[in-house]
N, C-alpha and C. Protein backbone atom coordinates (compact mmCIF):
# COMPACT_ATOMS: atom_id res chain seq x y z
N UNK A 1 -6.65 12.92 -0.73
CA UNK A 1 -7.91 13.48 -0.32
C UNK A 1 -8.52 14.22 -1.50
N UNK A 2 -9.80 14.51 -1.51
CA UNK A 2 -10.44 15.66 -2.49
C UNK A 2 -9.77 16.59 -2.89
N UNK A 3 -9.76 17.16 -3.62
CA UNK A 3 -9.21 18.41 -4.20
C UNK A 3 -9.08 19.02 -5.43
N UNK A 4 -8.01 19.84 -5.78
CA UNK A 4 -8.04 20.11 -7.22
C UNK A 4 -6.89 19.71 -7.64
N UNK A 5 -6.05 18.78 -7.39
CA UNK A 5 -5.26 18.07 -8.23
C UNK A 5 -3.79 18.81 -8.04
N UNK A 6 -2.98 18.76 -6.34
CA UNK A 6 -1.99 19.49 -6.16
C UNK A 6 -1.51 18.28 -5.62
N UNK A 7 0.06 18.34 -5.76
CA UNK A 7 1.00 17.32 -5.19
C UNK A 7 1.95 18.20 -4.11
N UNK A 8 1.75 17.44 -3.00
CA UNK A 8 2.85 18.11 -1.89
C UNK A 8 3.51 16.75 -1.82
N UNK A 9 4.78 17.05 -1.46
CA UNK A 9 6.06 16.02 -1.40
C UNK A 9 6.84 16.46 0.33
N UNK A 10 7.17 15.61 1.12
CA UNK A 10 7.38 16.16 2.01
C UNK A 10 8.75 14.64 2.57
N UNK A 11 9.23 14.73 3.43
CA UNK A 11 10.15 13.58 3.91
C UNK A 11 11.43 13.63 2.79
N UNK A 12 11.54 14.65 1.66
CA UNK A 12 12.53 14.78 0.76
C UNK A 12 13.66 14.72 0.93
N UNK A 13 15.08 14.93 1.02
CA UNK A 13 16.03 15.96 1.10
C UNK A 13 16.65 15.91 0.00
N UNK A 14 16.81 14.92 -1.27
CA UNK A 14 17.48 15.21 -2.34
C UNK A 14 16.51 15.60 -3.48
N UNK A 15 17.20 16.43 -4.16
CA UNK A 15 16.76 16.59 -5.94
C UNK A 15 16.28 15.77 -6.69
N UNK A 16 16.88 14.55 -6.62
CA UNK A 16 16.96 13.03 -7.34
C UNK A 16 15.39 12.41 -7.36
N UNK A 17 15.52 12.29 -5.86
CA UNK A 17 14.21 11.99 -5.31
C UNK A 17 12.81 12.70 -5.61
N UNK A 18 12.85 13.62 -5.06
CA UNK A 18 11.96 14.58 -5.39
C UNK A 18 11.51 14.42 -6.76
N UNK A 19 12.56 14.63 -7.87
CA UNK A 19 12.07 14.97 -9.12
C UNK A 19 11.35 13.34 -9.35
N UNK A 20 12.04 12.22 -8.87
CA UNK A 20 11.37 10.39 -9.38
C UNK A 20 9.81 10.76 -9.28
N UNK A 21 9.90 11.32 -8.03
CA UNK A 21 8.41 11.66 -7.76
C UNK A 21 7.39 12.79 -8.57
N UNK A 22 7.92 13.15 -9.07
CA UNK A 22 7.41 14.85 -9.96
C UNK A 22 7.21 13.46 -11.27
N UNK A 23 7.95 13.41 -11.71
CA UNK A 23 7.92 12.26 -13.05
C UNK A 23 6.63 11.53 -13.35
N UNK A 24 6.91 10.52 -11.71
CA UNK A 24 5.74 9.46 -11.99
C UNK A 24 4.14 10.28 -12.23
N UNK A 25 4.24 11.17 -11.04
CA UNK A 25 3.17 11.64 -11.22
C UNK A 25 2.85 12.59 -12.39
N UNK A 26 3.59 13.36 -13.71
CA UNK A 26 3.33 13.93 -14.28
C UNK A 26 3.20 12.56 -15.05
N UNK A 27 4.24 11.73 -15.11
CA UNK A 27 3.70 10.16 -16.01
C UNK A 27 1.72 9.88 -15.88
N UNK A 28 1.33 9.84 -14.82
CA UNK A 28 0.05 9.36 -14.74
C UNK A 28 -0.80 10.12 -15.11
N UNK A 29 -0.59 11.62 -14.82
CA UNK A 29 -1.96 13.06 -15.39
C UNK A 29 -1.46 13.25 -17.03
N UNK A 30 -0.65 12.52 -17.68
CA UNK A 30 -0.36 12.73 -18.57
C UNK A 30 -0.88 11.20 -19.82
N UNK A 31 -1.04 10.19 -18.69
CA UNK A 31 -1.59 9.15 -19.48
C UNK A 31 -2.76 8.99 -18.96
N UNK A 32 -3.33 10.12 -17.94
CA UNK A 32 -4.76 9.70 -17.04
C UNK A 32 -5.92 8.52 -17.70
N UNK A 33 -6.15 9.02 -19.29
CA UNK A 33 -7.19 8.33 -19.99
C UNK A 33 -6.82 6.83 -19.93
N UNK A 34 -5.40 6.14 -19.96
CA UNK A 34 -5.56 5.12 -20.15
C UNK A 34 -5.46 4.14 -18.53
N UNK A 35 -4.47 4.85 -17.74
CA UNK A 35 -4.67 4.36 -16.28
C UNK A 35 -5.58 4.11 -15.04
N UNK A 36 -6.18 5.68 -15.52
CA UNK A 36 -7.33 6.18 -14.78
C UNK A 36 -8.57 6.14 -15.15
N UNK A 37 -9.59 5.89 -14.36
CA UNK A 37 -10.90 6.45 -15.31
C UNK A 37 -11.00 7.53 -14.43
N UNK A 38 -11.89 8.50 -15.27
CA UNK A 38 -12.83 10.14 -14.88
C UNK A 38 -12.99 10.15 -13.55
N UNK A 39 -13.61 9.07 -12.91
CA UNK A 39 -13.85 9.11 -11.71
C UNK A 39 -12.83 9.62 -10.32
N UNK A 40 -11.52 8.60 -10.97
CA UNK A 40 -10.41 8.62 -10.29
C UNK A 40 -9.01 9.69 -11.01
N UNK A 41 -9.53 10.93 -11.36
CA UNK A 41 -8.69 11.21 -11.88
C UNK A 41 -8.10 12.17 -11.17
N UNK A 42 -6.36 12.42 -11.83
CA UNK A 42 -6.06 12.88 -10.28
C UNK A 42 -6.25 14.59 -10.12
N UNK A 43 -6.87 15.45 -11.16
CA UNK A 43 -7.71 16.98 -10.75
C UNK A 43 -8.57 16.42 -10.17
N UNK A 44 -9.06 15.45 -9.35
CA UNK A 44 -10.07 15.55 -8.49
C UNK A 44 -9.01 15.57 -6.92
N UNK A 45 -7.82 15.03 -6.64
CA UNK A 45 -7.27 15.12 -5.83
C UNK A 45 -6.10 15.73 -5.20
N UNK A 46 -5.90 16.24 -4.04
CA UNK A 46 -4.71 16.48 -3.71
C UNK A 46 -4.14 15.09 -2.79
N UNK A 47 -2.68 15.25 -3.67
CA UNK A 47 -1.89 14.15 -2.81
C UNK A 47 -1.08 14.77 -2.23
N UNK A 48 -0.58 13.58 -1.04
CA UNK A 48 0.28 14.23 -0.14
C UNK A 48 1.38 12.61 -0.09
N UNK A 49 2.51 12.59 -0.79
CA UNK A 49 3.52 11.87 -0.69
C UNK A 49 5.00 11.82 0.81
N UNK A 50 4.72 11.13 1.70
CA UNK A 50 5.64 11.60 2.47
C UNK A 50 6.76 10.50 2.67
N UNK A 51 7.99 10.58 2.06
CA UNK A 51 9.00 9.23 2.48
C UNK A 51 9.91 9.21 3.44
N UNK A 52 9.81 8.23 3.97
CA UNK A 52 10.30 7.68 5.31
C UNK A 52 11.94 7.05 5.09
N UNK A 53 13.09 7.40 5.98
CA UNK A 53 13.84 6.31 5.73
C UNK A 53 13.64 5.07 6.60
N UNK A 54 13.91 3.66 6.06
CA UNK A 54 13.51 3.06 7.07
C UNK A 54 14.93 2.18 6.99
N UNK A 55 15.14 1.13 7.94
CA UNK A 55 16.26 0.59 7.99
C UNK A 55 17.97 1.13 8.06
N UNK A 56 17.58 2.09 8.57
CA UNK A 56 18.71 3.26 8.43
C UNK A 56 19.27 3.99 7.55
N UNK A 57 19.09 3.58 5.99
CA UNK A 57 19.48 4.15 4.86
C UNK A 57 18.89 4.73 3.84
N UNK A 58 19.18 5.70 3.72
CA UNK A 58 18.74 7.02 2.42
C UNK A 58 17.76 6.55 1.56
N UNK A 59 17.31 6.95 1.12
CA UNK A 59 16.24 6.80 -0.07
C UNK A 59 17.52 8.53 -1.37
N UNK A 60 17.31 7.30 -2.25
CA UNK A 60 18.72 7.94 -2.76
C UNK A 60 18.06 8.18 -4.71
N UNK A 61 17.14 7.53 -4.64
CA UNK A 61 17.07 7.61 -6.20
C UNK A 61 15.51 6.41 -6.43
N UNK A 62 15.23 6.22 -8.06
CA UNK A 62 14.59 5.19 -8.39
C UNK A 62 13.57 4.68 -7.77
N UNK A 63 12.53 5.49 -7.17
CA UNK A 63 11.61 4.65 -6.23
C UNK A 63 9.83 5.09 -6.93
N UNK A 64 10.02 5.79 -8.53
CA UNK A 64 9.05 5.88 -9.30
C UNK A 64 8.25 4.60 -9.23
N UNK A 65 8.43 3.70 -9.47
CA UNK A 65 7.53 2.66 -9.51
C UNK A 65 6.92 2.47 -8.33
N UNK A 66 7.43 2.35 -7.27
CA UNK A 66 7.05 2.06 -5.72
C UNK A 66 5.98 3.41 -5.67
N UNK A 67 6.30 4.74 -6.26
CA UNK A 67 5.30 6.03 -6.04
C UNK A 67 3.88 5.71 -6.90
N UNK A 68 4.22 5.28 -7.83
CA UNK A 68 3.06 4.84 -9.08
C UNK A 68 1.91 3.83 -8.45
N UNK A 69 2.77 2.69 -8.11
CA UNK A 69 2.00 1.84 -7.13
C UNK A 69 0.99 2.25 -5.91
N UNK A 70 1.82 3.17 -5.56
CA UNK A 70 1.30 3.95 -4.41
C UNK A 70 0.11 5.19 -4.54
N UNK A 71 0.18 5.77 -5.76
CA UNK A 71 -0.63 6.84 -6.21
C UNK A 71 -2.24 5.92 -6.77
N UNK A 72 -1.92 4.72 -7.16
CA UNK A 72 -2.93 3.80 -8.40
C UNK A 72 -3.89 3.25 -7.29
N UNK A 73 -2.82 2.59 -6.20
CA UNK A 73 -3.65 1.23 -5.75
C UNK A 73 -4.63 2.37 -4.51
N UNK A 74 -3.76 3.42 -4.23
CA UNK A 74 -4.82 4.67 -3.24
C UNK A 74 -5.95 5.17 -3.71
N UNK A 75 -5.81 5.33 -5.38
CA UNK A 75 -6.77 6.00 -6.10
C UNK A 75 -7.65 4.66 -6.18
N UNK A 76 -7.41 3.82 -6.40
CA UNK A 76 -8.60 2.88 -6.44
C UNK A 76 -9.15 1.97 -5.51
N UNK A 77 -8.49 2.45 -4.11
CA UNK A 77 -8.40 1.86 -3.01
C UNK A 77 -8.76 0.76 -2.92
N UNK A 78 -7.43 -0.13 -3.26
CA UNK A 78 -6.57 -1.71 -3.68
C UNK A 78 -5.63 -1.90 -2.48
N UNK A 79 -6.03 -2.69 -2.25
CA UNK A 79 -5.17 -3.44 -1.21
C UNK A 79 -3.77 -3.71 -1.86
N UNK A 80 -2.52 -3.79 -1.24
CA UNK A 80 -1.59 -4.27 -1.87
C UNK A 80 -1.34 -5.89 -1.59
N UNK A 81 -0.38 -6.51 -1.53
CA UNK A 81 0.07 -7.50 -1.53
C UNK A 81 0.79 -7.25 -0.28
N UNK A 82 1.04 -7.91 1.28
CA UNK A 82 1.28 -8.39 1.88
C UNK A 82 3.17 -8.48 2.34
N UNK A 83 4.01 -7.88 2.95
CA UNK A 83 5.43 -7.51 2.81
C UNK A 83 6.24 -7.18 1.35
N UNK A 84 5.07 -5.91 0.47
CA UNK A 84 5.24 -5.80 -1.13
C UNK A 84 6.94 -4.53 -0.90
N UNK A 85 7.69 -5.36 -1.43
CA UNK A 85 8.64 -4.14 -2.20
C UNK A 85 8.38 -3.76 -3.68
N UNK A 86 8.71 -2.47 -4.21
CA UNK A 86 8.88 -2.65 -5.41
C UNK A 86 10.27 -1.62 -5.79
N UNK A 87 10.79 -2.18 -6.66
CA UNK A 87 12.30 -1.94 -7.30
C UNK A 87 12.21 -1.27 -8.32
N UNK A 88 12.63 -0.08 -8.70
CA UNK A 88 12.44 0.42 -10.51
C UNK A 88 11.99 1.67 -10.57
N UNK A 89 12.15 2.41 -11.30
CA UNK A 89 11.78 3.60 -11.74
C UNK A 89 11.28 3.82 -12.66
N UNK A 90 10.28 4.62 -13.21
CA UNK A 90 9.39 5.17 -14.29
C UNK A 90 9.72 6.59 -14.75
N UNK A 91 9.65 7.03 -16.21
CA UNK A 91 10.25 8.01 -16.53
C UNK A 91 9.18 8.48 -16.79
N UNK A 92 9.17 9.86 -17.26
CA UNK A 92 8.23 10.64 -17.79
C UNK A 92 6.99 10.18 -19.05
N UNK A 93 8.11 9.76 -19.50
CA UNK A 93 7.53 8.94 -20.72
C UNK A 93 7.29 7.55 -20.83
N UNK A 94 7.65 6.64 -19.51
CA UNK A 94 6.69 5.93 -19.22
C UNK A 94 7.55 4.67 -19.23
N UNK A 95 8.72 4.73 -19.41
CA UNK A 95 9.79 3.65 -19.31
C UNK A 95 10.27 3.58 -18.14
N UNK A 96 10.34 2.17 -18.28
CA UNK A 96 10.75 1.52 -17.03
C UNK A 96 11.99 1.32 -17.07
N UNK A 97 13.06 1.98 -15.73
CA UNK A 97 14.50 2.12 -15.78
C UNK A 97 15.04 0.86 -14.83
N UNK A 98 15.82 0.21 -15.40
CA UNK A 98 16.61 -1.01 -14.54
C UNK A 98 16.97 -0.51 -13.16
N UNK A 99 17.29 -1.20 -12.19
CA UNK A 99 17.92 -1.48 -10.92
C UNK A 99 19.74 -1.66 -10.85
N UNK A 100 20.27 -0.54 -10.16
CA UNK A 100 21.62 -0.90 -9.70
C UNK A 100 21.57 -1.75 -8.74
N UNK A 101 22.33 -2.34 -8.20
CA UNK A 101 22.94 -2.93 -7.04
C UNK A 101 21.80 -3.92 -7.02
N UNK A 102 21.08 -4.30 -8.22
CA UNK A 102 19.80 -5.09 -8.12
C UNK A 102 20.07 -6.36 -6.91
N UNK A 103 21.22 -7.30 -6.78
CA UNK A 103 20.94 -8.38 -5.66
C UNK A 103 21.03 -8.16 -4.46
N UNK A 104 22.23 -6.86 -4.36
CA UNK A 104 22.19 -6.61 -3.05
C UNK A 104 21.11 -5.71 -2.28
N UNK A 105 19.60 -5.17 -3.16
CA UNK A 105 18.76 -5.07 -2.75
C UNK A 105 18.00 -5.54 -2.71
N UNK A 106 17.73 -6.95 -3.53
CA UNK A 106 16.83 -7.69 -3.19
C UNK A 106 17.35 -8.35 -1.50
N UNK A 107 18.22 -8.93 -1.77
CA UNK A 107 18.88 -9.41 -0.47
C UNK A 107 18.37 -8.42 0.63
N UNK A 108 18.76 -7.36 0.63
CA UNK A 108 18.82 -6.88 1.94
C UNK A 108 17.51 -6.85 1.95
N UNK A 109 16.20 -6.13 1.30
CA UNK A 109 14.83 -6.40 1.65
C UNK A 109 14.25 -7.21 1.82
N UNK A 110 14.94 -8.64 1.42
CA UNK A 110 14.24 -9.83 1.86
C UNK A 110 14.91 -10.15 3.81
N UNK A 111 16.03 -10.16 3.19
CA UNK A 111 16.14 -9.79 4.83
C UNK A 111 15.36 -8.93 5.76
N UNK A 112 14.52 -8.42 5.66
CA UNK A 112 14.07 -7.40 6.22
C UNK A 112 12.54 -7.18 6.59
N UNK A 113 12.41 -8.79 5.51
CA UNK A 113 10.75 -9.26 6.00
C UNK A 113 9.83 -8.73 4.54
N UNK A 114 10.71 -8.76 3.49
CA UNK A 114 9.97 -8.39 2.13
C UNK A 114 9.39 -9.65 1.67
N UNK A 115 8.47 -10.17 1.36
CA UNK A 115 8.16 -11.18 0.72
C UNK A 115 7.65 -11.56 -0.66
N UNK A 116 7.78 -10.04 -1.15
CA UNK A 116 7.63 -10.21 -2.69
C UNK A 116 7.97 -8.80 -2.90
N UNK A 117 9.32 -8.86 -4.03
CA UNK A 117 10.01 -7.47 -4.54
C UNK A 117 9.93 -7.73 -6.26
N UNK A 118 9.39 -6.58 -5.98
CA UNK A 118 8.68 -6.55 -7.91
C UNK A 118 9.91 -5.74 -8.34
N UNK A 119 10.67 -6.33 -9.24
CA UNK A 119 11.63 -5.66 -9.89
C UNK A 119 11.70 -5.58 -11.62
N UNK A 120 12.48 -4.69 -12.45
CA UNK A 120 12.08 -4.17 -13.94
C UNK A 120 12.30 -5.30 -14.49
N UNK A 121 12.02 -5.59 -16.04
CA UNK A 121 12.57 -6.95 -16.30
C UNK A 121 13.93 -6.52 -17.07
N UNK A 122 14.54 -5.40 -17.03
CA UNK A 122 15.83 -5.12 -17.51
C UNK A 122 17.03 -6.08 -15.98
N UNK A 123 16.50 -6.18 -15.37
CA UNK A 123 17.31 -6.73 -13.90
C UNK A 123 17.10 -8.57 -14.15
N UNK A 124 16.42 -9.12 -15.22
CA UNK A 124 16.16 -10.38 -15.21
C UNK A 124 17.29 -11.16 -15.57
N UNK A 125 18.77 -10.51 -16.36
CA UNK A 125 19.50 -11.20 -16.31
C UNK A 125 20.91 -11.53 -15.24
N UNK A 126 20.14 -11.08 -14.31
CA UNK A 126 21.02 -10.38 -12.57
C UNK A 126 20.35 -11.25 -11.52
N UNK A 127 19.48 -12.36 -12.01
CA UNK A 127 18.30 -12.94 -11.01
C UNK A 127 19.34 -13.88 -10.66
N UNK A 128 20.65 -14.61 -11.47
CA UNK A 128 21.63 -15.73 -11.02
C UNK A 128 22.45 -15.01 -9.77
N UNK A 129 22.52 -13.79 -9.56
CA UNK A 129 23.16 -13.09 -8.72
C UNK A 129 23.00 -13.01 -7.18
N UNK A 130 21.49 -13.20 -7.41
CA UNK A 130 20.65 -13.10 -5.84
C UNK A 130 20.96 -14.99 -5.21
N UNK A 131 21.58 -14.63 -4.08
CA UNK A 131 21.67 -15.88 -3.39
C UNK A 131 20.08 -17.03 -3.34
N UNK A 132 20.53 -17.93 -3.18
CA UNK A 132 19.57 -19.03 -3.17
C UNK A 132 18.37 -18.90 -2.09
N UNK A 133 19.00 -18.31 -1.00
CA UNK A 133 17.96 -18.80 0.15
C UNK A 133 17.28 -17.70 -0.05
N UNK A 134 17.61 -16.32 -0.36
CA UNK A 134 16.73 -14.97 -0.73
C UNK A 134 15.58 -15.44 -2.05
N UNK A 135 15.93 -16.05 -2.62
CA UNK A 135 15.16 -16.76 -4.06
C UNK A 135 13.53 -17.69 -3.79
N UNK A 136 14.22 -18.45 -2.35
CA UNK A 136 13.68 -19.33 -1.27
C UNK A 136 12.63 -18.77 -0.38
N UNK A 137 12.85 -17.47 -0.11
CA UNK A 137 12.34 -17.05 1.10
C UNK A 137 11.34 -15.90 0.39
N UNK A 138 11.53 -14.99 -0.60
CA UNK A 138 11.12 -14.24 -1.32
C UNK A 138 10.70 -14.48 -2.82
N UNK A 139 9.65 -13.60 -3.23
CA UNK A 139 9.31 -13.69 -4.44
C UNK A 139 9.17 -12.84 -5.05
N UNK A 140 10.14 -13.13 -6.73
CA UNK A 140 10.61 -12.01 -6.97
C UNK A 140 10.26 -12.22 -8.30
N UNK A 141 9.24 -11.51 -8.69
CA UNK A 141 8.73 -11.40 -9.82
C UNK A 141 9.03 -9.79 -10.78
N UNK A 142 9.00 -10.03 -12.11
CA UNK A 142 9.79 -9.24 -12.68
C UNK A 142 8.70 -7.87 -13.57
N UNK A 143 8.49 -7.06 -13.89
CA UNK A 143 7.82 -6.20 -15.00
C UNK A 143 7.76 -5.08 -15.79
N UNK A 144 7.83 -5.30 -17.04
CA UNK A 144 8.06 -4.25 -18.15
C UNK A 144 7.32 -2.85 -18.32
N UNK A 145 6.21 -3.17 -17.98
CA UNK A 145 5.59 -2.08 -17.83
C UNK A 145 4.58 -1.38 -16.70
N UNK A 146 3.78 -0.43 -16.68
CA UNK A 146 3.26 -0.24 -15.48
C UNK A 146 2.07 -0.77 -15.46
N UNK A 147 1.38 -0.98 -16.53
CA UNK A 147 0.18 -2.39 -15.83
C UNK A 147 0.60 -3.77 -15.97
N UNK A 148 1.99 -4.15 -15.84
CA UNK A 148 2.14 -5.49 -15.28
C UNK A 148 2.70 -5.08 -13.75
N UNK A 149 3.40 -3.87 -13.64
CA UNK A 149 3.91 -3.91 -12.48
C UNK A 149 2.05 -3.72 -11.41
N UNK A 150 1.22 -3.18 -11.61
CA UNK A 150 0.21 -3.06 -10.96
C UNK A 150 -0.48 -4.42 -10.28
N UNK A 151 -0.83 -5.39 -11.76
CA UNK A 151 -0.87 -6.86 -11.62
C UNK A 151 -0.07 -7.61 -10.59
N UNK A 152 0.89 -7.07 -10.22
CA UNK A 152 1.65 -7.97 -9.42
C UNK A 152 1.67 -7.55 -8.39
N UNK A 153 1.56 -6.21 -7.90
CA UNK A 153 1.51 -5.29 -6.81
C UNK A 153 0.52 -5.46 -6.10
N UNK A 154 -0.96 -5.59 -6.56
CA UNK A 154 -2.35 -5.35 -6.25
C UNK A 154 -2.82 -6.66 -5.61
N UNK A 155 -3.31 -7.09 -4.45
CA UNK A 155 -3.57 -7.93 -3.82
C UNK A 155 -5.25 -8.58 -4.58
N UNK A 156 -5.43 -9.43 -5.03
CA UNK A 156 -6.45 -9.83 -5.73
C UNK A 156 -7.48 -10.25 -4.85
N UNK A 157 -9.05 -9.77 -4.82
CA UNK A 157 -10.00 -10.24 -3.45
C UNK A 157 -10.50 -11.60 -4.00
């Protein structure tokens, strides 16, 4: 919404988490000029981040990219892409951190009705890992940085 550029975080309970989220967003007011234009910048807004567990399990770490996505495509109010996961974390400084347990989360989110999980391209040599029919059923495209991960995220009109 409008504002002067405050972040409330709410649905938290770990440190881990919390801070992925402090990151991305100091990542973006910190590269505003090249992500953002003036218009959309984020001292014009207060956000309000709230995470959900869904599927019964924790939100435990690494979900910077999925927040970035989420802060960009709101600010420029972008449609996303259609059952979108995204996999990966963003650091302060703007690197993109690989995926643990990379197949057994693609797997389980495709199970789950994901139909395209954007994951880092540090996880590209882990893609032989993910079973066939998850490969089949989902699309799983890979990205290095945060305007390719946007490109792939952002539903095109």
């Amino acid at each position: 919404v409008e504002g002067s550029g405050k972040l409330n975080i709410s649905g938290v309970n770990t440190v881990t988490v919390r801070e992925d989220i402090k990151n991305t967003y100091q990542y973006i007011r910190a590269n505003e000029k090249t992500i953002l234009s003036d218009k959309h910048s984020l001292k014009n807004y207060d956000l309000t981040i709230q995470v959900s567990n869904l599927l019964g399990s924790a939100v435990s770490s690494g979900i910077g990219s999925a927040v970035y996505v989420a802060i960009v495509s709101s600010l420029y109010k972008k449609n996303l892409k259609p059952g979108l996961a995204v996999l990966g974390n963003i650091s302060v400084g703007g690197a993109i951190e690989r995926v643990t347990n990379f197949a057994d989360k693609v797997t389980m989110l495709s199970e789950n009705g994901a139909k395209v999980v954007i994951v880092p391209m540090d996880n590209l040599s882990e893609v032989a890992n993910v079973p066939p029919s998850v490969l089949g059923s989902s699309d799983v495209p890979f990205y290095q940085n945060s305007q390719m991960l946007m490109q792939k995220a952002v539903l095109l009109d």
